[in-house]
Protein backbone atom coordinates (compact mmCIF):
# COMPACT_ATOMS: atom_id res chain seq x y z
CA UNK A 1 0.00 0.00 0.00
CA UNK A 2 1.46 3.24 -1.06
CA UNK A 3 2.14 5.88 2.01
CA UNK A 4 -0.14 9.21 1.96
CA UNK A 5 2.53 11.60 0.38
CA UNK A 6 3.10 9.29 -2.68
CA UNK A 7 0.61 11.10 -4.00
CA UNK A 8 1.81 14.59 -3.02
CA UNK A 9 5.38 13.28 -4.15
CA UNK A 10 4.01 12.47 -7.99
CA UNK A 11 2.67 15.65 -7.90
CA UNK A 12 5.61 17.80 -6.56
CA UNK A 13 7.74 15.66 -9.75
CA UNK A 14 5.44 16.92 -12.29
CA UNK A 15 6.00 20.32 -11.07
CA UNK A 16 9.45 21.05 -9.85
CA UNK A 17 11.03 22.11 -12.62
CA UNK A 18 8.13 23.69 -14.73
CA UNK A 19 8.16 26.86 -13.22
CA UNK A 20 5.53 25.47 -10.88
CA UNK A 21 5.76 28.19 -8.40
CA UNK A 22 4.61 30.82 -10.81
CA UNK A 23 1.48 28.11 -12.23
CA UNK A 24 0.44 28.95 -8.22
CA UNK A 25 -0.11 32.77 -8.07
CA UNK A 26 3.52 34.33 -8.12
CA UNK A 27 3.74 37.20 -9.99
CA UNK A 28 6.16 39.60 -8.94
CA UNK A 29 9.54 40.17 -10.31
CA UNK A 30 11.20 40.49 -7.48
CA UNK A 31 10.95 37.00 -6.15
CA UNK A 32 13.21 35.42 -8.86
CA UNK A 33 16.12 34.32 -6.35
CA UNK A 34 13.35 33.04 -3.81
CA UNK A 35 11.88 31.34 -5.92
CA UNK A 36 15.13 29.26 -7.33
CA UNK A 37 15.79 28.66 -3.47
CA UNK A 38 12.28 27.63 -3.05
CA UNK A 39 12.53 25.26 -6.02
CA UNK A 40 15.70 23.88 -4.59
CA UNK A 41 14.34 23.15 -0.63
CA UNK A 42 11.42 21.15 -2.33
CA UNK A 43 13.58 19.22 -4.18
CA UNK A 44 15.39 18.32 -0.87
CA UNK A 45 12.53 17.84 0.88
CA UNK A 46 11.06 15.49 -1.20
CA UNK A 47 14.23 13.33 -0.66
CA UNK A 48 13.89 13.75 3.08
CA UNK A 49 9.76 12.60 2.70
CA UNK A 50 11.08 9.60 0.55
CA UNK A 51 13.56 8.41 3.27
CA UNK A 52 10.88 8.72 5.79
CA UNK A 53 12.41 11.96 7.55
CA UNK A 54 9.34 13.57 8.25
CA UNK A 55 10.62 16.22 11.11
CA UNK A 56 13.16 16.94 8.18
CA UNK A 57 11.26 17.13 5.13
CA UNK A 58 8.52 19.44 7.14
CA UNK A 59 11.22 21.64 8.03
CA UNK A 60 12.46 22.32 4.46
CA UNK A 61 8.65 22.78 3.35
CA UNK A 62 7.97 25.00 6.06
CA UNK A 63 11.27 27.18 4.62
CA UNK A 64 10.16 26.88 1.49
CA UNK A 65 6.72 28.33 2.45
CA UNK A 66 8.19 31.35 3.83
CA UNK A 67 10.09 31.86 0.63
CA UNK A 68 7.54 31.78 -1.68
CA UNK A 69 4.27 32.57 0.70
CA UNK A 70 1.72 32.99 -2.20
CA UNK A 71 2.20 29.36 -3.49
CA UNK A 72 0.09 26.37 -2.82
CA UNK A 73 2.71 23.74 -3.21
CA UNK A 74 4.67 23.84 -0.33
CA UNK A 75 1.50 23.90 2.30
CA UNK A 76 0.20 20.89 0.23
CA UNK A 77 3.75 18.90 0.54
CA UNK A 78 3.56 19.73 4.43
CA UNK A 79 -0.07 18.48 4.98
CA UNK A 80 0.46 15.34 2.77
CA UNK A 81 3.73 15.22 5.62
CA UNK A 82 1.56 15.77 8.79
CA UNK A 83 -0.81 13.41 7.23
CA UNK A 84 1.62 10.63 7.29
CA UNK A 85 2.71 11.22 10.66
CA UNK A 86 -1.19 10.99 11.99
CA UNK A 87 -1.51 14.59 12.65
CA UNK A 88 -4.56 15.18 11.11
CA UNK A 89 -5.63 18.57 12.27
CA UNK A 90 -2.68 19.86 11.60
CA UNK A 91 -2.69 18.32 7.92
CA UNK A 92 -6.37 19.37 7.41
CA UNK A 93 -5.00 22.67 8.09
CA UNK A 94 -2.16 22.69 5.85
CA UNK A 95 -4.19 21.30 2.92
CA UNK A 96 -6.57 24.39 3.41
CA UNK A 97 -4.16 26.89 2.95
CA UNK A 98 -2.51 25.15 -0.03
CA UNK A 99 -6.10 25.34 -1.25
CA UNK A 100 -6.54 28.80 -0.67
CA UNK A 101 -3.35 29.97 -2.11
CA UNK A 102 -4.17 27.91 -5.06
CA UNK A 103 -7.75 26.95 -5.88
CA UNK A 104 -6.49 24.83 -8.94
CA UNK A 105 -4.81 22.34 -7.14
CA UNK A 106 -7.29 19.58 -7.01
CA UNK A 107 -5.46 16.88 -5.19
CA UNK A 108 -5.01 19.42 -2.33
CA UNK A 109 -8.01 19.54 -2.39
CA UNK A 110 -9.34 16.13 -2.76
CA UNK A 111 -7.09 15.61 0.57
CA UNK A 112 -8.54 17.98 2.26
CA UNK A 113 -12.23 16.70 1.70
CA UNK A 114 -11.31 13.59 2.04
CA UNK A 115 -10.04 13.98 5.60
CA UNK A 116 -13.36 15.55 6.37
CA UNK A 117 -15.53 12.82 4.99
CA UNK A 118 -13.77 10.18 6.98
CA UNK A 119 -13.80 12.10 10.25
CA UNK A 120 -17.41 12.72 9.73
CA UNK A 121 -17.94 15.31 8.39
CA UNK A 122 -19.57 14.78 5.02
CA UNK A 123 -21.79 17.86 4.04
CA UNK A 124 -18.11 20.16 4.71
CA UNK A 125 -15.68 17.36 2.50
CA UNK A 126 -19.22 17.80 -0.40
CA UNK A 127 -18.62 21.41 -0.24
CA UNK A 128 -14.99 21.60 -0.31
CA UNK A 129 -14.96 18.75 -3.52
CA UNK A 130 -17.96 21.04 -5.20
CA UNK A 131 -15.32 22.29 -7.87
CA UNK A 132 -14.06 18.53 -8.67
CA UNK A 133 -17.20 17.98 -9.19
CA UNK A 134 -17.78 20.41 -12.03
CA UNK A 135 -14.41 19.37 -13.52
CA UNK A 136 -15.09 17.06 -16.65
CA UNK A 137 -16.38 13.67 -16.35
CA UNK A 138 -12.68 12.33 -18.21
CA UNK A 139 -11.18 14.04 -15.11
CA UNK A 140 -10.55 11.16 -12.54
CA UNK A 141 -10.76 12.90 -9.39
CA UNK A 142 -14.61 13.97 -10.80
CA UNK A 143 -15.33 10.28 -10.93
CA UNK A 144 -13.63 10.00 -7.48
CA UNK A 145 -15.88 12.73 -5.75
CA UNK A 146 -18.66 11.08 -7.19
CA UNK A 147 -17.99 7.97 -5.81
CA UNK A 148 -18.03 8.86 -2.72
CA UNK A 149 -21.51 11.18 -2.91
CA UNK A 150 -22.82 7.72 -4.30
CA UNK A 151 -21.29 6.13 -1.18
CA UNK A 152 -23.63 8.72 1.11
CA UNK A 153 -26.29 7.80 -0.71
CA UNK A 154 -25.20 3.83 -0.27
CA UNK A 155 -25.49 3.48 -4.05
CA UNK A 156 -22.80 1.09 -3.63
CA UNK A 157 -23.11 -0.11 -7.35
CA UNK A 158 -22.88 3.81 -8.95
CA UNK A 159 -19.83 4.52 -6.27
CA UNK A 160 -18.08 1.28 -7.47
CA UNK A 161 -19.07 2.14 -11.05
CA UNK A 162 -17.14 5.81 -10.28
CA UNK A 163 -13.98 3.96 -8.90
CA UNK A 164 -13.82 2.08 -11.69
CA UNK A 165 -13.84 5.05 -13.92
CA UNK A 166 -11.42 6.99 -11.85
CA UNK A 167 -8.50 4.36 -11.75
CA UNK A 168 -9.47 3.73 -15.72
CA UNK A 169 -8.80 7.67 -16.11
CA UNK A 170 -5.84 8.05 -13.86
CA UNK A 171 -3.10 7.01 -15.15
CA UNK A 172 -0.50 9.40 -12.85
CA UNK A 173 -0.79 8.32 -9.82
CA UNK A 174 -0.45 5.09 -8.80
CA UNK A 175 -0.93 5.25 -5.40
CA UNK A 176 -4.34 7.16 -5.87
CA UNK A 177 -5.24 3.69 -7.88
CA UNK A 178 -4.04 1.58 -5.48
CA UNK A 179 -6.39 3.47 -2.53
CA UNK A 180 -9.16 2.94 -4.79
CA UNK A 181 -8.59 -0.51 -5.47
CA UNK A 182 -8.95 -1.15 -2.03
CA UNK A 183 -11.57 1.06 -0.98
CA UNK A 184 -13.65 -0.97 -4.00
CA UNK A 185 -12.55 -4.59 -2.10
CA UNK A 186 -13.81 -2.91 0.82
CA UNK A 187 -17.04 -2.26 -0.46
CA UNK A 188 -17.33 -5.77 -2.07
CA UNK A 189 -16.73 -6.96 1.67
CA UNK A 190 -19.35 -4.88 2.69
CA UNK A 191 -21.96 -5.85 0.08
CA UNK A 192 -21.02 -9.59 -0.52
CA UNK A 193 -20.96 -10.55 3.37
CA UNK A 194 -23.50 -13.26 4.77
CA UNK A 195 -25.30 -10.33 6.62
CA UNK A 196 -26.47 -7.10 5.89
CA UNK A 197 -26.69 -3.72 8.35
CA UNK A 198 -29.56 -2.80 9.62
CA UNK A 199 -30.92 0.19 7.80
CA UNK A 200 -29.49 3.31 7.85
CA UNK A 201 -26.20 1.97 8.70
CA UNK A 202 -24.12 0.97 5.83
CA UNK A 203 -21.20 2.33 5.39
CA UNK A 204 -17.67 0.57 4.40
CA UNK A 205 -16.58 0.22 7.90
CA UNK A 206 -13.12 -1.05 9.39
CA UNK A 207 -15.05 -4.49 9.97
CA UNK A 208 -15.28 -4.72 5.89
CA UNK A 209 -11.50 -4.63 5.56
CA UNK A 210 -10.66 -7.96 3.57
CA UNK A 211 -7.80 -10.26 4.80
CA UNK A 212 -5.34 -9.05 2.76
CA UNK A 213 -6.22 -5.31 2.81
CA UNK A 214 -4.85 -6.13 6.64
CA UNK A 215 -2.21 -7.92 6.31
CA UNK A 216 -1.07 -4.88 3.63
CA UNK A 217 -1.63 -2.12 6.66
CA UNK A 218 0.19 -4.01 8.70
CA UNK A 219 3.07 -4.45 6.53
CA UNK A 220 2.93 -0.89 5.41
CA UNK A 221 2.94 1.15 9.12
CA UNK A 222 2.61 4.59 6.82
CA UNK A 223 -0.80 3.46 5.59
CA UNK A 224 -2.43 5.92 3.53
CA UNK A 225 -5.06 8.49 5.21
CA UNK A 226 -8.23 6.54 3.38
CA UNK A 227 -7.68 3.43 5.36
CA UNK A 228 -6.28 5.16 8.75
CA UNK A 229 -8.83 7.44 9.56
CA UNK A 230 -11.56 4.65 9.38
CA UNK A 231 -9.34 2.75 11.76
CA UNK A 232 -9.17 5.49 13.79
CA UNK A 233 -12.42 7.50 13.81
CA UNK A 234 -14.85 5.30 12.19
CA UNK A 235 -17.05 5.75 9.58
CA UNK A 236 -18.62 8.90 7.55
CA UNK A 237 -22.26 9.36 9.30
């Protein structure tokens, strides 16, 4: 099972190098040499997230983020960080502000809902994913958001039907198709079992976790935040 800032990591490679600090709202002139520095203390940080040196990878996002303060990026790399180490307020918080300083960045922003629908919260994570859900229907993060609506709804076979689409679509980030691959065997568990919830109460819980979607988290302790915050808080009511 992929860790939590895989998918932060695939993103940070697309854009490092791209000028990807200007795609996310700097404008001025003056900035150049921040910027370059900037550009340089992701890099490293990224190698520090990779070896698992999360106090040190946070710290070089965090000076990255005071380098360039109008960009997105670095406040996304530091919540998928937080994330990983089970600080989820502090990652919820993080993925906000990249969101704020950059509205476009849609897998900020799918984290950030999607730490509010499994902690709860569903009508806030709806309203936060409202723009993925008015991207395109070839966009897979559309077909994820959709999913999980369906999965409010329990429309089971439309949110596995939207899973399907999204890993069919993605074809970027692996570790985003790996999550959804088993968040799908967790809803077969669900709907396949020898008994059914009573009403009003199904939802893929912790108890639907197949055999070898646990013997994965336990092999992998830096399990992604889909499967750890149903461990830990239960599921979306």
């Amino acid at each position: 099972m992929q860790r939590v800032r895989s998918h932060a990591l695939n993103l940070a490679r697309r854009e490092c190098g791209d000028d990807h600090f200007r795609a996310f709202h700097i404008s001025s002139s003056n900035v150049t040499d921040n910027i370059a520095v900037a550009d340089d203390l992701i890099k490293r940080g990224m190698v520090a997230s990779q070896a698992d040196q999360v106090e040190e990878a946070l710290s070089i996002f965090q000076q990255a983020a005071g380098l360039v303060p109008n960009s997105g990026l670095p406040h996304f790399l530091i919540g998928a960080e937080l994330a990983q180490a089970g600080r989820m307020d502090e990652a919820e918080a993080a993925f906000a502000t990249a969101v704020v300083l950059a509205p476009e960045l849609d897998m900020a922003r799918y984290q950030l809902g999607l730490i509010q629908f499994t902690s709860g919260r569903v009508p806030l994570a709806l309203v936060t994913w409202e723009p993925l859900f008015q991207r395109p229907p070839e966009n897979g993060l559309q077909r994820v958001v959709h999913g999980f609506a369906a999965l409010t709804q329990d429309d089971f076979d439309a949110a596995k039907a939207c899973f399907r689409e999204a890993i069919s679509l993605n074809r970027d980030n692996e570790a985003l198709n790996r999550d959804l691959q088993m968040l799908l065997d967790r809803i077969d568990d669900q709907t396949q079992g020898p008994a059914h919830p009573e009403a009003g109460e199904q939802a893929v819980t912790p108890s639907a976790v197949s055999p070898e979607a646990t013997e994965a988290a336990e092999e992998e302790p830096g399990l992604h935040v889909l499967l750890s915050n149903y461990q830990h808080h239960g599921p979306a009511h």
